[in-house]
Protein backbone atom coordinates (compact mmCIF):
# COMPACT_ATOMS: atom_id res chain seq x y z
CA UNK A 1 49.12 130.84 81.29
CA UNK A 2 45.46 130.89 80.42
CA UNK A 3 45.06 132.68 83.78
CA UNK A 4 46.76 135.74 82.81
CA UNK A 5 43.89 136.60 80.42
CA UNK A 6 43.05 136.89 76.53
CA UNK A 7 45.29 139.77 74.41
CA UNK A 8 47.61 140.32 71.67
CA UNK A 9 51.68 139.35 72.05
CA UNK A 10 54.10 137.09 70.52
CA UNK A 11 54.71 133.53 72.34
CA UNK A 12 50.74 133.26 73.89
CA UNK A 13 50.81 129.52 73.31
CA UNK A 14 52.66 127.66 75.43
CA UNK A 15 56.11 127.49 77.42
CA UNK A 16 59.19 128.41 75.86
CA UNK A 17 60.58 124.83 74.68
CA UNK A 18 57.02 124.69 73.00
CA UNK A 19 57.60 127.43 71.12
CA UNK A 20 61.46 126.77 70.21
CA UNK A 21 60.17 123.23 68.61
CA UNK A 22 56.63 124.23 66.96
CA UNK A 23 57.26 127.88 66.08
CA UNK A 24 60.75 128.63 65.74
CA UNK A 25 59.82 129.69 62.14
CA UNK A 26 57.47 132.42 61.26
CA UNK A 27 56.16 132.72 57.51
CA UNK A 28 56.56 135.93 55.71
CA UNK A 29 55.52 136.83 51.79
CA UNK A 30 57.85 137.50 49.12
CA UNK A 31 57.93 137.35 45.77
CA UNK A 32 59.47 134.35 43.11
CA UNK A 33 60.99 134.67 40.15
CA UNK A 34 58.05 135.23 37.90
CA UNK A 35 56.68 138.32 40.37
CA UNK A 36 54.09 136.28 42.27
CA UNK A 37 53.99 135.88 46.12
CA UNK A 38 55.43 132.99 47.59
CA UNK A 39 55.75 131.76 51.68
CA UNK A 40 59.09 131.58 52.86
CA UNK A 41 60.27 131.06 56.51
CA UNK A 42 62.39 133.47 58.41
CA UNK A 43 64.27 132.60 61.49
CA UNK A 44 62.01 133.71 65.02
CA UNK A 45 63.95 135.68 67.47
CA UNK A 46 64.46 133.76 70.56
CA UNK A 47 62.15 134.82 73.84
CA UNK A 48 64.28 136.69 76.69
CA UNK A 49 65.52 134.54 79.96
CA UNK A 50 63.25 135.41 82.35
CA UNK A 51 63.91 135.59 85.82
CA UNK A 52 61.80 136.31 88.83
CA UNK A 53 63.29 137.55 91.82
CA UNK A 54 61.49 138.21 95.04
CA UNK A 55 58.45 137.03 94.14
CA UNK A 56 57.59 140.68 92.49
CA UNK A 57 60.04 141.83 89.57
CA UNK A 58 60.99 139.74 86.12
CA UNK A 59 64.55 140.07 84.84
CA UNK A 60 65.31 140.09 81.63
CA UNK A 61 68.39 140.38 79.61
CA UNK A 62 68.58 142.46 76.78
CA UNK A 63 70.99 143.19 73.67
CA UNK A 64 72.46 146.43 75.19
CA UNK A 65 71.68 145.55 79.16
CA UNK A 66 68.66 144.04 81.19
CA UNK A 67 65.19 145.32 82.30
CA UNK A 68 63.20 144.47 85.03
CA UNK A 69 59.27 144.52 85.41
CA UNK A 70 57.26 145.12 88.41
CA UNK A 71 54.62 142.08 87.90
CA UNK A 72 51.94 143.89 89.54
CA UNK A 73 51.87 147.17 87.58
CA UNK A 74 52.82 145.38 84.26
CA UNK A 75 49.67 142.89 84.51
CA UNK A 76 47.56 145.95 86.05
CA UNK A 77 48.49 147.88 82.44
CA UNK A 78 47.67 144.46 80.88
CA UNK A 79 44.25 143.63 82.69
CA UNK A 80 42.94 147.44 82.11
CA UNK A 81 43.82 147.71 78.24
CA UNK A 82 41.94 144.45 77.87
CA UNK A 83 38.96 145.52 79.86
CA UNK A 84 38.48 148.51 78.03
CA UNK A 85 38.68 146.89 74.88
CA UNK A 86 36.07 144.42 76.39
CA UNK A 87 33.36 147.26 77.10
CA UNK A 88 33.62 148.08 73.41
CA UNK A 89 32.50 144.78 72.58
CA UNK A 90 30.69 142.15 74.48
CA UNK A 91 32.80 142.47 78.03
CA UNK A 92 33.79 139.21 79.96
CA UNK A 93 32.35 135.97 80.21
CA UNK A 94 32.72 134.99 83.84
CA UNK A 95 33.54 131.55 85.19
CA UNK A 96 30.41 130.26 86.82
CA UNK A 97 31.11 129.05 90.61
CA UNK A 98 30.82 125.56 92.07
CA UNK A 99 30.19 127.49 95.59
CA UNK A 100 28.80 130.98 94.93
CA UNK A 101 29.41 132.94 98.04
CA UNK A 102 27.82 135.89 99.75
CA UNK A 103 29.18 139.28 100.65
CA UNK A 104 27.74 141.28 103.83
CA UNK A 105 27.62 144.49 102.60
CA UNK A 106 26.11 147.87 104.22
CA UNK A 107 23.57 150.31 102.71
CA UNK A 108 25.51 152.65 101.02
CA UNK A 109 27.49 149.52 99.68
CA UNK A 110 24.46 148.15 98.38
CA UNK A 111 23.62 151.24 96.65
CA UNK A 112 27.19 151.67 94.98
CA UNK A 113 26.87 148.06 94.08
CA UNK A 114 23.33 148.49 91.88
CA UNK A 115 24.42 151.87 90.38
CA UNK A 116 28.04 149.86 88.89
CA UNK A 117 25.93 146.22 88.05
CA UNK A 118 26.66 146.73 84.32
CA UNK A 119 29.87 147.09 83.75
CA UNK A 120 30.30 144.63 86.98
CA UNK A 121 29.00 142.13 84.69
CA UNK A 122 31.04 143.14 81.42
CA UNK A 123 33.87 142.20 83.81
CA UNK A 124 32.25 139.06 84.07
CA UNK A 125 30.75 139.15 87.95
CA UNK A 126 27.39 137.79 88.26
CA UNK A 127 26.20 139.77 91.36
CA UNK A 128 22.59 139.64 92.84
CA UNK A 129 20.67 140.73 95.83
CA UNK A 130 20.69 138.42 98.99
CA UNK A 131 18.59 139.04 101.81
CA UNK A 132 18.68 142.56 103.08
CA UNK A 133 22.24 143.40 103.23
CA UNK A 134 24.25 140.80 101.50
CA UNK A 135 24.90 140.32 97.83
CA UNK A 136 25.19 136.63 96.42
CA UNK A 137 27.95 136.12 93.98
CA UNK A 138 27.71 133.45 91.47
CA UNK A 139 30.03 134.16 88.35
CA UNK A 140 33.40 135.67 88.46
CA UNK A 141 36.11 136.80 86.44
CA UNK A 142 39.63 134.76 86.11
CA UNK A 143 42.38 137.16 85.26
CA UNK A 144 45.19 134.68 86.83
CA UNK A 145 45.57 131.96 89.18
CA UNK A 146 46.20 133.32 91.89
CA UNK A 147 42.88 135.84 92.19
CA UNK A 148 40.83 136.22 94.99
CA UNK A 149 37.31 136.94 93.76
CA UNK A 150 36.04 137.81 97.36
CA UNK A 151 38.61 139.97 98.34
CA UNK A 152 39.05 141.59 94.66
CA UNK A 153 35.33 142.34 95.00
CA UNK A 154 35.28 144.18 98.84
CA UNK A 155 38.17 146.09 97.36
CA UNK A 156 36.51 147.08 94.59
CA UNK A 157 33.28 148.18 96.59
CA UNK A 158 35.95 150.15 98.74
CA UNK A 159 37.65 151.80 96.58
CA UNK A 160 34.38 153.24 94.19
CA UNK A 161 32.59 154.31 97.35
CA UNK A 162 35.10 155.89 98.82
CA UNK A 163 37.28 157.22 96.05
CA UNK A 164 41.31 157.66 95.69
CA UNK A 165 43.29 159.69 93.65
CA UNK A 166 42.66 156.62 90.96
CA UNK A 167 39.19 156.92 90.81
CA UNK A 168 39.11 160.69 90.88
CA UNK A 169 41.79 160.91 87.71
CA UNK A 170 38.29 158.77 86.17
CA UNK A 171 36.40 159.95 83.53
CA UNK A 172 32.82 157.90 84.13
CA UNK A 173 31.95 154.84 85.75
CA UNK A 174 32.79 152.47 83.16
CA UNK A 175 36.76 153.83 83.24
CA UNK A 176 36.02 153.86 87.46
CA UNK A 177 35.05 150.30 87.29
CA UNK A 178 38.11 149.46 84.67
CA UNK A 179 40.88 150.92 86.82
CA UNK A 180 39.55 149.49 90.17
CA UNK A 181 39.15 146.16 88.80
CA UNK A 182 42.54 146.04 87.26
CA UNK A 183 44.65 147.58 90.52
CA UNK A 184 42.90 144.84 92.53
CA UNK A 185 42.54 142.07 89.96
CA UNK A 186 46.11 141.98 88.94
CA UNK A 187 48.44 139.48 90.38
CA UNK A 188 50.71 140.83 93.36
CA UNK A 189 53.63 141.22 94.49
CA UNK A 190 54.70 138.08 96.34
CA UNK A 191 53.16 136.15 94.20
CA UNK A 192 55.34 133.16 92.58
CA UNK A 193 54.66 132.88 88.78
CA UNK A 194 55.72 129.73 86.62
CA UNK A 195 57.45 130.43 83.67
CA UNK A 196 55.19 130.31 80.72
CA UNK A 197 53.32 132.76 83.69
CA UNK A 198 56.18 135.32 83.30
CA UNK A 199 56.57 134.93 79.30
CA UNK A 200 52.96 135.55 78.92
CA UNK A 201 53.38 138.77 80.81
CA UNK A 202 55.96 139.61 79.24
CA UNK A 203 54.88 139.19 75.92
CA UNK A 204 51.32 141.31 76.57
CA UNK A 205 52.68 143.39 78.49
CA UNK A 206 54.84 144.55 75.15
CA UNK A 207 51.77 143.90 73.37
CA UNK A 208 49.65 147.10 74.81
CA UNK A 209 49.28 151.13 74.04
CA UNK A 210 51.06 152.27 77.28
CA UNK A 211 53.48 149.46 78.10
CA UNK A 212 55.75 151.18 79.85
CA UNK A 213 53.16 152.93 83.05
CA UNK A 214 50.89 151.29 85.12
CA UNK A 215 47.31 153.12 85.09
CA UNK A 216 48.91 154.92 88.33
CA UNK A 217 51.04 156.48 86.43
CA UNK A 218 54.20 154.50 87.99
CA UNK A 219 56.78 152.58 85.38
CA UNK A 220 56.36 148.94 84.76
CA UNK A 221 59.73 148.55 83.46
CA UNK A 222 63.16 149.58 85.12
CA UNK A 223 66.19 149.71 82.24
CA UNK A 224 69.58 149.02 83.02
CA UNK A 225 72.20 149.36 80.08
CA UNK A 226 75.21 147.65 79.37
CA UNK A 227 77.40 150.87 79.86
CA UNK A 228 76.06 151.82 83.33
CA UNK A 229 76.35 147.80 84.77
CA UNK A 230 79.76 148.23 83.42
CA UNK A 231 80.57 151.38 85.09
CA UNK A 232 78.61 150.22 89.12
CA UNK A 233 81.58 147.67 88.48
CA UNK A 234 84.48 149.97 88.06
CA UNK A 235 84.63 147.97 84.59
CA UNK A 236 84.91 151.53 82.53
């Protein structure tokens, strides 16, 4: 799911059958006979079932029970670990649009817009003036397939002039900019994902500092144990 964005986590490349047939063994060093280092194979734990249910949570079944993930928080935790990272190095490349389109926006909005064009552009939107109240939007970011650059953008705009609790738990403008972007860039609830979609999220999502809290504050993952299923059942 190229669309989910770049990061770390086992099982990136491809769908599951792809990975049962091309890496269902993992190499690993260990020494021969005479002391040196030698490659040997070890079996690959098998990636989770996933299931999607109401077009918002992934279930998974675990060893001792099953977890489910809200999509939206877990790719929000996702999208702002990697942007971050990104204003530590060289940000975002955007994808360059076909169509650029304009957004009608008033003074103040035009104001907020200049002071944040940096790390705007890090994210990988390539924003410039447009007559006297308008901005012209030519490069985007693509976090998933599913985004919506022109409403992700009035959002945005929203949000950092106006402020929420979000913005005001913000330390500068580059961490203002991070956490809008990934609240309204994430994919939503509602939203139908494929299944190397929900693997990839899955895997990242394990893959990051905080997995387990959206940037909100609100848990990305629900556990349910064996022993409690057991016991909603009268199976004690």
């Amino acid at each position: 799911m190229g669309g989910l964005g770049s990061g770390g986590g086992a099982g990136d490349e491809g769908s599951a059958d792809d990975d049962v047939q091309v890496h269902l063994f993992r190499p690993r060093a260990a020494p021969d006979d005479d002391g040196a280092s030698e490659e040997v194979y070890m079996p690959r734990a098998p990636r989770p079932a996933l299931l999607q249910i109401h077009n918002s949570f992934i279930l998974a079944e675990t060893r001792d029970g099953i977890i489910i993930i809200d999509q939206h928080a877990a790719h929000e935790r996702v999208l702002y670990e990697r942007i971050v990272a990104g204003f530590d190095e060289d940000g975002e490349e955007g994808q360059r649009l076909l169509f650029p389109f304009t957004v009608r926006l008033s003074r103040p909005e035009l104001e907020l817009v200049e002071s944040v064009r940096r790390p705007l552009a890090r994210l990988g939107f390539e924003l410039s003036p447009f007559g006297r109240d308008a901005i012209l939007v030519q490069s985007v970011p693509g976090p998933h397939r599913h985004f919506d650059a022109e409403r992700c953008i009035r959002e945005m705009i929203h949000e950092l002039l106006h402020g929420s609790d979000l913005m005001r738990s913000a330390r500068n403008q580059n961490e203002r900019v991070a956490m809008s972007f990934a609240c309204k860039g994430a994919i939503r609830a509602g939203q139908k994902l494929a299944q190397e979609e929900m693997h990839e999220l899955f895997d990242r999502l394990f893959a990051t500092e905080l997995p387990y809290h959206d940037i909100h504050g609100r848990p990305t993952v629900v556990r349910l144990g064996l022993g409690e299923l057991r016991r909603k059942f009268g199976r004690t």
